[in-house]
Protein backbone atom coordinates (compact mmCIF):
# COMPACT_ATOMS: atom_id res chain seq x y z
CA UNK A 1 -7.99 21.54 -30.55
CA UNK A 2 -6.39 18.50 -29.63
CA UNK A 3 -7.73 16.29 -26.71
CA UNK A 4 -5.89 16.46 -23.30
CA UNK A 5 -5.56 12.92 -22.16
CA UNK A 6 -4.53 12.04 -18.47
CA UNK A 7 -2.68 8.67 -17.84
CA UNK A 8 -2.90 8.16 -13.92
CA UNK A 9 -2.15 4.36 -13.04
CA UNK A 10 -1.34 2.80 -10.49
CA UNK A 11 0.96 -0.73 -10.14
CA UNK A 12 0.13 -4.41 -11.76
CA UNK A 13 1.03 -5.59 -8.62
CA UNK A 14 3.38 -8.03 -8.62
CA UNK A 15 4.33 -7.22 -12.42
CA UNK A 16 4.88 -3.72 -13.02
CA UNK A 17 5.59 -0.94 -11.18
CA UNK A 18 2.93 2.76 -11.75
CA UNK A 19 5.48 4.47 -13.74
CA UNK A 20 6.00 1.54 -15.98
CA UNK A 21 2.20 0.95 -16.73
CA UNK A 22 1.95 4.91 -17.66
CA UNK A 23 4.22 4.78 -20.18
CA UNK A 24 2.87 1.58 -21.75
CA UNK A 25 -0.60 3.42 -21.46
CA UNK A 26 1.07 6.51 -23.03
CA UNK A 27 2.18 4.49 -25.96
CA UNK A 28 -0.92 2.81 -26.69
CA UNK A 29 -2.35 6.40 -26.61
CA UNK A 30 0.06 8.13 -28.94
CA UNK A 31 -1.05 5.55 -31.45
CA UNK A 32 -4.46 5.84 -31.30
CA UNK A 33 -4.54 9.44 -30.67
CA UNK A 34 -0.32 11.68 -32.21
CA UNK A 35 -2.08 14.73 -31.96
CA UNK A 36 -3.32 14.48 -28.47
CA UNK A 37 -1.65 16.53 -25.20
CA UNK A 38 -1.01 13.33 -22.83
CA UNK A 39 0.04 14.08 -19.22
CA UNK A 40 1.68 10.95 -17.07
CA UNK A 41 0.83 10.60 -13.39
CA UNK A 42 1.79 7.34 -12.12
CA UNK A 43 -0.33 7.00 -9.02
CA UNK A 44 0.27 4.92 -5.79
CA UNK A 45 -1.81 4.46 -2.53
CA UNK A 46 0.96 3.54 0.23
CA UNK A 47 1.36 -0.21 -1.24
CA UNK A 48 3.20 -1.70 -4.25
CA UNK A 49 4.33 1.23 -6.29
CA UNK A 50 4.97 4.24 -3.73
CA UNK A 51 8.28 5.22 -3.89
CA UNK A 52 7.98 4.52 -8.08
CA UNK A 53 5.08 6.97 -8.24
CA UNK A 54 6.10 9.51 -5.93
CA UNK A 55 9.98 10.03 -6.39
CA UNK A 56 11.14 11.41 -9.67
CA UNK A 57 13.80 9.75 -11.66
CA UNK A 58 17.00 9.75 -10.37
CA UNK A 59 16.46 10.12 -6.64
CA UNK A 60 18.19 9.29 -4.43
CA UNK A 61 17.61 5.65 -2.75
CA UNK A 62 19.31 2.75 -0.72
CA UNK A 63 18.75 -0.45 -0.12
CA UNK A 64 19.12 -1.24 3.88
CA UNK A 65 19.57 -4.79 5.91
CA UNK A 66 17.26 -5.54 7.70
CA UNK A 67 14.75 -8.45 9.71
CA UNK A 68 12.81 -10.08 6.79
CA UNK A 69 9.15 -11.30 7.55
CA UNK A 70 10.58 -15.18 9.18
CA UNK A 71 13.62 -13.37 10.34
CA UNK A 72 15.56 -14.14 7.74
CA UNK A 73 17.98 -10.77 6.47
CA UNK A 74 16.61 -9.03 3.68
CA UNK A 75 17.51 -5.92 1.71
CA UNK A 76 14.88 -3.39 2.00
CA UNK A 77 14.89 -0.14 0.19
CA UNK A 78 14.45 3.41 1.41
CA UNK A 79 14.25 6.22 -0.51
CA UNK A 80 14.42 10.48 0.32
CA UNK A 81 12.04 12.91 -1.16
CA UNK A 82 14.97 15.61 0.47
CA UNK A 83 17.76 15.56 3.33
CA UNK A 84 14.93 15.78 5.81
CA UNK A 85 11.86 13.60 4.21
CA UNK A 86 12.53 9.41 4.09
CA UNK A 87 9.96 7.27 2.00
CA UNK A 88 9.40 3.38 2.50
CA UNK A 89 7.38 0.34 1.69
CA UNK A 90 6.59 -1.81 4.58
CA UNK A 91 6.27 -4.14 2.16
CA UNK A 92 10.57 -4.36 1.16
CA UNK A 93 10.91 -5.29 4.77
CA UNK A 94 8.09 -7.68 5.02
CA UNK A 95 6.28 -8.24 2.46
CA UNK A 96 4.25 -11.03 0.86
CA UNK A 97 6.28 -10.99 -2.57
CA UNK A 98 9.51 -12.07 -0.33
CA UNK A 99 8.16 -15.46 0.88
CA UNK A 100 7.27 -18.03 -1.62
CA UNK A 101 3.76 -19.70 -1.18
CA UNK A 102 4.61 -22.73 0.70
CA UNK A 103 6.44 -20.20 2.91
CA UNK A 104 3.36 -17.85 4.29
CA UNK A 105 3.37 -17.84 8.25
CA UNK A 106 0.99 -15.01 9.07
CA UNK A 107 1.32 -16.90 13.07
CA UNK A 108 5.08 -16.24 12.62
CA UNK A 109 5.50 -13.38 10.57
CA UNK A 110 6.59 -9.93 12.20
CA UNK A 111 7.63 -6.26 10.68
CA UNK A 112 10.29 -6.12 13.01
CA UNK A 113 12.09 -5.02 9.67
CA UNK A 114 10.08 -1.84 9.03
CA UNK A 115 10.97 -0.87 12.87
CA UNK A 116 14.26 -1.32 11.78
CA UNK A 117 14.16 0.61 8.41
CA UNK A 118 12.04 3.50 10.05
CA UNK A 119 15.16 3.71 12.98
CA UNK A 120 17.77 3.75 10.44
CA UNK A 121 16.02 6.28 8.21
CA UNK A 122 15.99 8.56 11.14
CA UNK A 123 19.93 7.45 12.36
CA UNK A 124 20.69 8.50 8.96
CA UNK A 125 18.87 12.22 9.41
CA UNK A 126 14.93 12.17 8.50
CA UNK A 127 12.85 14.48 10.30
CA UNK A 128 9.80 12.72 8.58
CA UNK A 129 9.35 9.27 7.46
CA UNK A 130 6.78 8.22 5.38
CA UNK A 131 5.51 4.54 5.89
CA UNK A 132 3.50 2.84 2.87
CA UNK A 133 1.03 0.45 4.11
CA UNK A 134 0.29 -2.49 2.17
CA UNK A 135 1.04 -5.82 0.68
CA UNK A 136 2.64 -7.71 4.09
CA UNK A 137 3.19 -11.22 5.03
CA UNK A 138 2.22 -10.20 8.85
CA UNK A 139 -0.38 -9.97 11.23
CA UNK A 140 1.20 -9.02 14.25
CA UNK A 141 -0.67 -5.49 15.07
CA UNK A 142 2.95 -4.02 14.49
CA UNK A 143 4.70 -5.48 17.49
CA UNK A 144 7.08 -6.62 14.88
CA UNK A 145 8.22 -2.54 13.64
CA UNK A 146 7.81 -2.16 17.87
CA UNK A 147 10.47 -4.60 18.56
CA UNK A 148 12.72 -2.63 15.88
CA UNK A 149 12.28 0.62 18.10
CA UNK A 150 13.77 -0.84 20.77
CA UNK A 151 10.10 -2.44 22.43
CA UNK A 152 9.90 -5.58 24.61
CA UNK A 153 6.99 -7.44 25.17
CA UNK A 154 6.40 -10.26 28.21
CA UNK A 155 4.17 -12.88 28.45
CA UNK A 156 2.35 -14.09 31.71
CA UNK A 157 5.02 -15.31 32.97
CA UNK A 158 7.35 -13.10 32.10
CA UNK A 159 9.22 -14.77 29.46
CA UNK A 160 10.11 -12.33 26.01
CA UNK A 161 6.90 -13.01 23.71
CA UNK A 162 7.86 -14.79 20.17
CA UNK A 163 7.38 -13.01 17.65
CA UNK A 164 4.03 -13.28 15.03
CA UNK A 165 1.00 -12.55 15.44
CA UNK A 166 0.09 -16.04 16.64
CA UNK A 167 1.51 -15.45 20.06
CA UNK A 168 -0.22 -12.27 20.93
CA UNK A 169 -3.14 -13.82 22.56
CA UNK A 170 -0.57 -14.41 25.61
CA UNK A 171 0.99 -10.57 25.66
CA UNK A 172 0.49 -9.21 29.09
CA UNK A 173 3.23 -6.44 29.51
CA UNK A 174 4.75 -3.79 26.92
CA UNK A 175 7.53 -2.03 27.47
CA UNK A 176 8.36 1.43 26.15
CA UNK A 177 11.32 2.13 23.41
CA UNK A 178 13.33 4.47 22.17
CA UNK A 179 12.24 7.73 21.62
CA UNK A 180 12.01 8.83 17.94
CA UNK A 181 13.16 12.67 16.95
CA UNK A 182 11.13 12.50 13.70
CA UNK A 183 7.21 12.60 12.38
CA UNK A 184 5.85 9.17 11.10
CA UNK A 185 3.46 9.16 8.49
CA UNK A 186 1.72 5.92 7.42
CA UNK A 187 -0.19 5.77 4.71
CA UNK A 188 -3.12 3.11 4.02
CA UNK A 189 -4.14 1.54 1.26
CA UNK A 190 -7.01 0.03 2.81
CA UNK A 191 -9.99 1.34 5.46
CA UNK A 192 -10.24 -1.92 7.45
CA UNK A 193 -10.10 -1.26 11.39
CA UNK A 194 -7.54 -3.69 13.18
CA UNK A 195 -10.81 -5.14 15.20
CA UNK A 196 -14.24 -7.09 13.88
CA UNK A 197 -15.96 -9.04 11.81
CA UNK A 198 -13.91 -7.18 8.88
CA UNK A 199 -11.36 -6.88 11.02
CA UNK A 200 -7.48 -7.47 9.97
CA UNK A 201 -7.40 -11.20 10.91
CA UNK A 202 -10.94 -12.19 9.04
CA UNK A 203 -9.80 -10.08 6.01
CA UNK A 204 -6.47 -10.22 5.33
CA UNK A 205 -5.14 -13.49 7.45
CA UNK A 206 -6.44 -16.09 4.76
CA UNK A 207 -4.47 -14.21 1.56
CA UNK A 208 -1.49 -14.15 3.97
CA UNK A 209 -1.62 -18.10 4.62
CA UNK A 210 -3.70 -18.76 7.50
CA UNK A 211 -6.54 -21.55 7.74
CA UNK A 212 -9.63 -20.91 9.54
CA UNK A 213 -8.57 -22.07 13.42
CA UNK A 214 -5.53 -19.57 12.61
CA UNK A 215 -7.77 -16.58 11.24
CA UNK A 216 -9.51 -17.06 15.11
CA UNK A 217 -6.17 -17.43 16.88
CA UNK A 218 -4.50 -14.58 15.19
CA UNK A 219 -7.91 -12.19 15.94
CA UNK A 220 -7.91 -13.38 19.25
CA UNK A 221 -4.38 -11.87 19.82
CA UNK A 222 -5.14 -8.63 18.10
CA UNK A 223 -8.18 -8.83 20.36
CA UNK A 224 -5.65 -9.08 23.75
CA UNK A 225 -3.46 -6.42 21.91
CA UNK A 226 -6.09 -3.71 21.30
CA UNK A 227 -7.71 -4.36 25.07
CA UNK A 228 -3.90 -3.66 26.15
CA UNK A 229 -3.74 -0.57 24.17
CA UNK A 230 -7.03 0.56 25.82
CA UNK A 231 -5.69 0.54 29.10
CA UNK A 232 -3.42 2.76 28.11
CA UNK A 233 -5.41 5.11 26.77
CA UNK A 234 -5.95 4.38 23.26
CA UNK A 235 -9.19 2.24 22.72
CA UNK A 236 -9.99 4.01 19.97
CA UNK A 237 -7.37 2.05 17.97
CA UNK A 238 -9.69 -1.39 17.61
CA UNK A 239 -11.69 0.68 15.40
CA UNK A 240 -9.70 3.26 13.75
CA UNK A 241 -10.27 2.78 9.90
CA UNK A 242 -7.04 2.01 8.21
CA UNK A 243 -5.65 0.72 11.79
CA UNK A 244 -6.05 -3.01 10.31
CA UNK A 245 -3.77 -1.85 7.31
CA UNK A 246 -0.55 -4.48 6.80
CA UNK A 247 -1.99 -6.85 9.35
CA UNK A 248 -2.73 -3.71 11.99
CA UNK A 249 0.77 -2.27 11.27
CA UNK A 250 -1.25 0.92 10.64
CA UNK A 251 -2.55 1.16 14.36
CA UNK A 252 0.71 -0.26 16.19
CA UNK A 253 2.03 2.61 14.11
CA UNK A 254 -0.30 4.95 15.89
CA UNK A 255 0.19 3.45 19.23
CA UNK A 256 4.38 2.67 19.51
CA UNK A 257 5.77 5.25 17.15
CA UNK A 258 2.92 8.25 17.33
CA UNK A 259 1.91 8.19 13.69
CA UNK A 260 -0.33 10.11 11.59
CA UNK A 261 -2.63 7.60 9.88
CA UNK A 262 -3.58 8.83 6.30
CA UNK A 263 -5.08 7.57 3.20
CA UNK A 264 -2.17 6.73 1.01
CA UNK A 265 -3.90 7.26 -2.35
CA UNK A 266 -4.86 10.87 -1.47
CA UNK A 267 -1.51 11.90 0.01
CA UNK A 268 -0.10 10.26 -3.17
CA UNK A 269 -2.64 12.10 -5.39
CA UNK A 270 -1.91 15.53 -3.83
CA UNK A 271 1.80 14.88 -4.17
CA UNK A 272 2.14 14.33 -7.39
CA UNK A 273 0.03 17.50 -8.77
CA UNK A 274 -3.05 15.43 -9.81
CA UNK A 275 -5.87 17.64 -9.67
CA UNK A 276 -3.96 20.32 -11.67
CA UNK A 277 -3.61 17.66 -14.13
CA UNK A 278 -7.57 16.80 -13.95
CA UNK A 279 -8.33 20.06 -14.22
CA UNK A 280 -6.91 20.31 -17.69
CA UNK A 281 -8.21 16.93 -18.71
CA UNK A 282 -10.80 15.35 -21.41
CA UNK A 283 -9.95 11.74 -20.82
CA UNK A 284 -8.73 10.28 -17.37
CA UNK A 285 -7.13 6.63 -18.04
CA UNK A 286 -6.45 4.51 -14.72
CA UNK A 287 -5.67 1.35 -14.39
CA UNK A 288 -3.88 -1.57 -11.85
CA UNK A 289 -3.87 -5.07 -12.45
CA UNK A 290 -7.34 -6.46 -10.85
CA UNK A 291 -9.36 -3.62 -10.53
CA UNK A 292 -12.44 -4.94 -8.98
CA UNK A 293 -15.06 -3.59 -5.60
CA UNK A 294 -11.91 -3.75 -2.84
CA UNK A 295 -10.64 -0.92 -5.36
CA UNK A 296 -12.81 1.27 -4.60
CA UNK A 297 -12.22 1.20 -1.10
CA UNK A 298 -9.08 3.34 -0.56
CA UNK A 299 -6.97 2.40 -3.55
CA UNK A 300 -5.36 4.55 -6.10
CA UNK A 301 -6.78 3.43 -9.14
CA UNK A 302 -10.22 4.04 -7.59
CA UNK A 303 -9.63 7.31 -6.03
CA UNK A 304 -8.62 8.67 -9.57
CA UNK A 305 -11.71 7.07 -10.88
CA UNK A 306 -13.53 8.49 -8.04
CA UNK A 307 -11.80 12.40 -8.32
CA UNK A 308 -12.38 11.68 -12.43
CA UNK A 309 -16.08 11.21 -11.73
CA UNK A 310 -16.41 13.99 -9.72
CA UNK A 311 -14.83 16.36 -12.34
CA UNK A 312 -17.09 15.23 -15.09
CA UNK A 313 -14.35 14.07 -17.08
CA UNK A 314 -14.77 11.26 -19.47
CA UNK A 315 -12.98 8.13 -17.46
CA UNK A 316 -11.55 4.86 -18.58
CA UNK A 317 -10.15 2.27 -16.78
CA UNK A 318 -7.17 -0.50 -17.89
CA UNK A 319 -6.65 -3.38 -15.97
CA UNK A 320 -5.70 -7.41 -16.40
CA UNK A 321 -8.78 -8.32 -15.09
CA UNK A 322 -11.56 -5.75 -14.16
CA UNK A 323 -15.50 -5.42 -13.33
CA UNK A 324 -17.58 -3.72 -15.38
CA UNK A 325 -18.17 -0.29 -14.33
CA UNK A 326 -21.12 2.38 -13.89
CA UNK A 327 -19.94 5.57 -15.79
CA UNK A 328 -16.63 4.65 -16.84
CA UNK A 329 -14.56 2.34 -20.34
CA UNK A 330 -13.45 -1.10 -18.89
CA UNK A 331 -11.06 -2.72 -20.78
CA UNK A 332 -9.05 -5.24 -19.52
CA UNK A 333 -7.00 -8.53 -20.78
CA UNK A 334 -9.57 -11.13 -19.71
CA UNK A 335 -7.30 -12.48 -16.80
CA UNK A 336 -4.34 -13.28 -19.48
CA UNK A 337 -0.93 -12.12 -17.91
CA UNK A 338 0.16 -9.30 -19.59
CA UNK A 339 3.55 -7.90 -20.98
CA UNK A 340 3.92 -4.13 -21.22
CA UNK A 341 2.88 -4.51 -25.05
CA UNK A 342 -0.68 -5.99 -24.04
CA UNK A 343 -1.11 -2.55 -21.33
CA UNK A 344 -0.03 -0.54 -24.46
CA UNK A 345 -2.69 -2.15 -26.56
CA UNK A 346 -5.49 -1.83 -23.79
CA UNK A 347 -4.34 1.85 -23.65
CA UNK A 348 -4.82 2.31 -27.10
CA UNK A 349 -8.21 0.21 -26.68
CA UNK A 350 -9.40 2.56 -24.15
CA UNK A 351 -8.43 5.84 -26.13
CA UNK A 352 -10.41 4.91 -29.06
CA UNK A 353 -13.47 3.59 -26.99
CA UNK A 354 -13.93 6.44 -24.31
CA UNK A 355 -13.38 8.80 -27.56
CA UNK A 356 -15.51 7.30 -30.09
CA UNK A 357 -13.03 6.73 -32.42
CA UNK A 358 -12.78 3.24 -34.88
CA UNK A 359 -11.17 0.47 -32.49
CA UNK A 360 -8.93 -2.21 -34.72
């Protein structure tokens, strides 16, 4: 009987989006393996890739003006699992991959824009919007998607607070927006609390641009922002895991719009049919683009590694550059940037290794 193989990666971020990778995965495994049942889940965890994994070809999606990261316009893209049921990536409103390197503010940067995208979505008839979580340029504890839904914050002296994280540490009043006539779900890619020594600031503030008196400046404001939110009833947002998600999007999420906070990879995973998939399985093949020890801490490729292992099903894992792993095929391009060709080969790689057949 021929072997059942299960492609299930998720994005080379910055490269190539989950459903692209599969198929390059499922070529490289049609040539190793012609006979072979291959099933394709692309697989996503709330950041790069979502809407790719998790609406089928041909949906329906539009691409929406709205604040960019420095407040610059940009066009942001929503997409609708049904009539009812909007799907975005915070990232399309303010995301890292908009601002080139010499451009990284984290003490200006806001997701005012994903306020914006979350009010139109609704405007335009969602009962349910689904925020991804992941890859932003901000740090602003979601004031930024606050402002968007009609929020004003004051400073000591009353004067409108800018906007960026940088200028939290001088919010003293918050005042209430509009009301939203929908369910918000945002999903995390990540388990880091908005609060701590591996809080958002320490963690994510350096990859976003900040130097070291900024990493303290910008976790001193999330600091003020989280005591505010405990005076109004809600301390347990410093610590809520995934609150520090998109620069502690994920808890101002929780605290302005009333949103559900859940892990993005397993909401994608139980989407998209994967267990069924598993279940029928010899070979799991997952990959992203650096799959290293953060991946095992919330993000897709490591949750199918992680559900893979726990079936007992033979594993392998594709990635441009990768650690060596306990249990499971690495195979990865040594760091080299790869074209969809080179994923196709390292699919094939992995096919032949985790099956014992002749590699070359």
């Amino acid at each position: 009987m021929p072997p059942t193989i299960l492609v299930s990666p998720a994005a080379f971020k910055g490269s190539f989006s989950p459903r692209q990778v599969a198929d390059a995965i499922v070529s490289g495994v049609r040539r190793a393996l012609p006979g072979a049942v291959v099933l394709s889940c692309p697989a996503a965890d709330g950041g790069d890739g979502l809407l790719d994994a998790v609406l089928p070809p041909g949906s329906f999606r539009e691409h929406v003006r709205v604040t960019g990261p420095l407040g610059v316009p940009v066009s942001a893209e929503l997409g609708w699992l049904d009539a009812e049921t909007a799907i975005l990536e915070s990232a399309s409103a303010c995301g890292l991959a908009l601002l080139k390197p010499e451009e990284r503010d984290p003490l200006r940067a806001t997701t005012r824009g994903v306020g914006e995208l979350i009010f139109e979505a609704v405007d335009r008839g969602a009962r349910t919007v689904i925020v991804g979580l992941g890859g932003s340029a901000t740090v602003d504890g979601g004031t930024g998607a606050a402002r968007g839904l009609g929020w004003t914050f004051q400073d000591w002296e009353g004067a409108p607070l800018p906007e960026g994280g940088g200028a939290l540490f001088n919010l003293t009043t918050m005042r209430g927006g509009w009301g939203l006539e929908a369910k918000l779900i945002a999903l995390t890619d990540v388990t880091t609390p908005l609060l701590g020594l591996d809080g958002a600031a320490p963690v994510f503030g350096p990859q976003k641009g900040a130097t070291a008196e900024q990493v303290r400046l910008l976790a001193a404001g999330l600091e003020r922002l989280g005591m505010l939110w405990g005076q109004q009833g809600r301390p347990d947002l410093a610590t809520l895991p995934g609150g520090g998600a998109a620069g502690g999007l994920g808890a101002g999420l929780v605290f302005f719009a009333k949103a559900s906070l859940l892990p993005g990879a397993e909401w994608v995973l139980e989407r998209v049919g994967f267990d069924a998939a598993l279940a029928k399985a010899d070979l799991v093949i997952t990959g992203e683009g650096t799959f290293d020890r953060t991946s095992l801490a919330g993000k897709a490729a490591g949750e199918v590694l992680r559900r893979a292992q726990a079936a007992k099903k033979k594993v392998a894992v594709v990635a441009g550059r990768a650690i060596d792993l306990i249990g499971a095929h690495t195979v990865s391009g040594q760091g080299e940037t790869l074209d969809l060709a080179g994923v196709a080969r390292l699919g094939e790689q992995a096919a032949r290794e985790a099956l014992g057949l002749p590699v070359g």
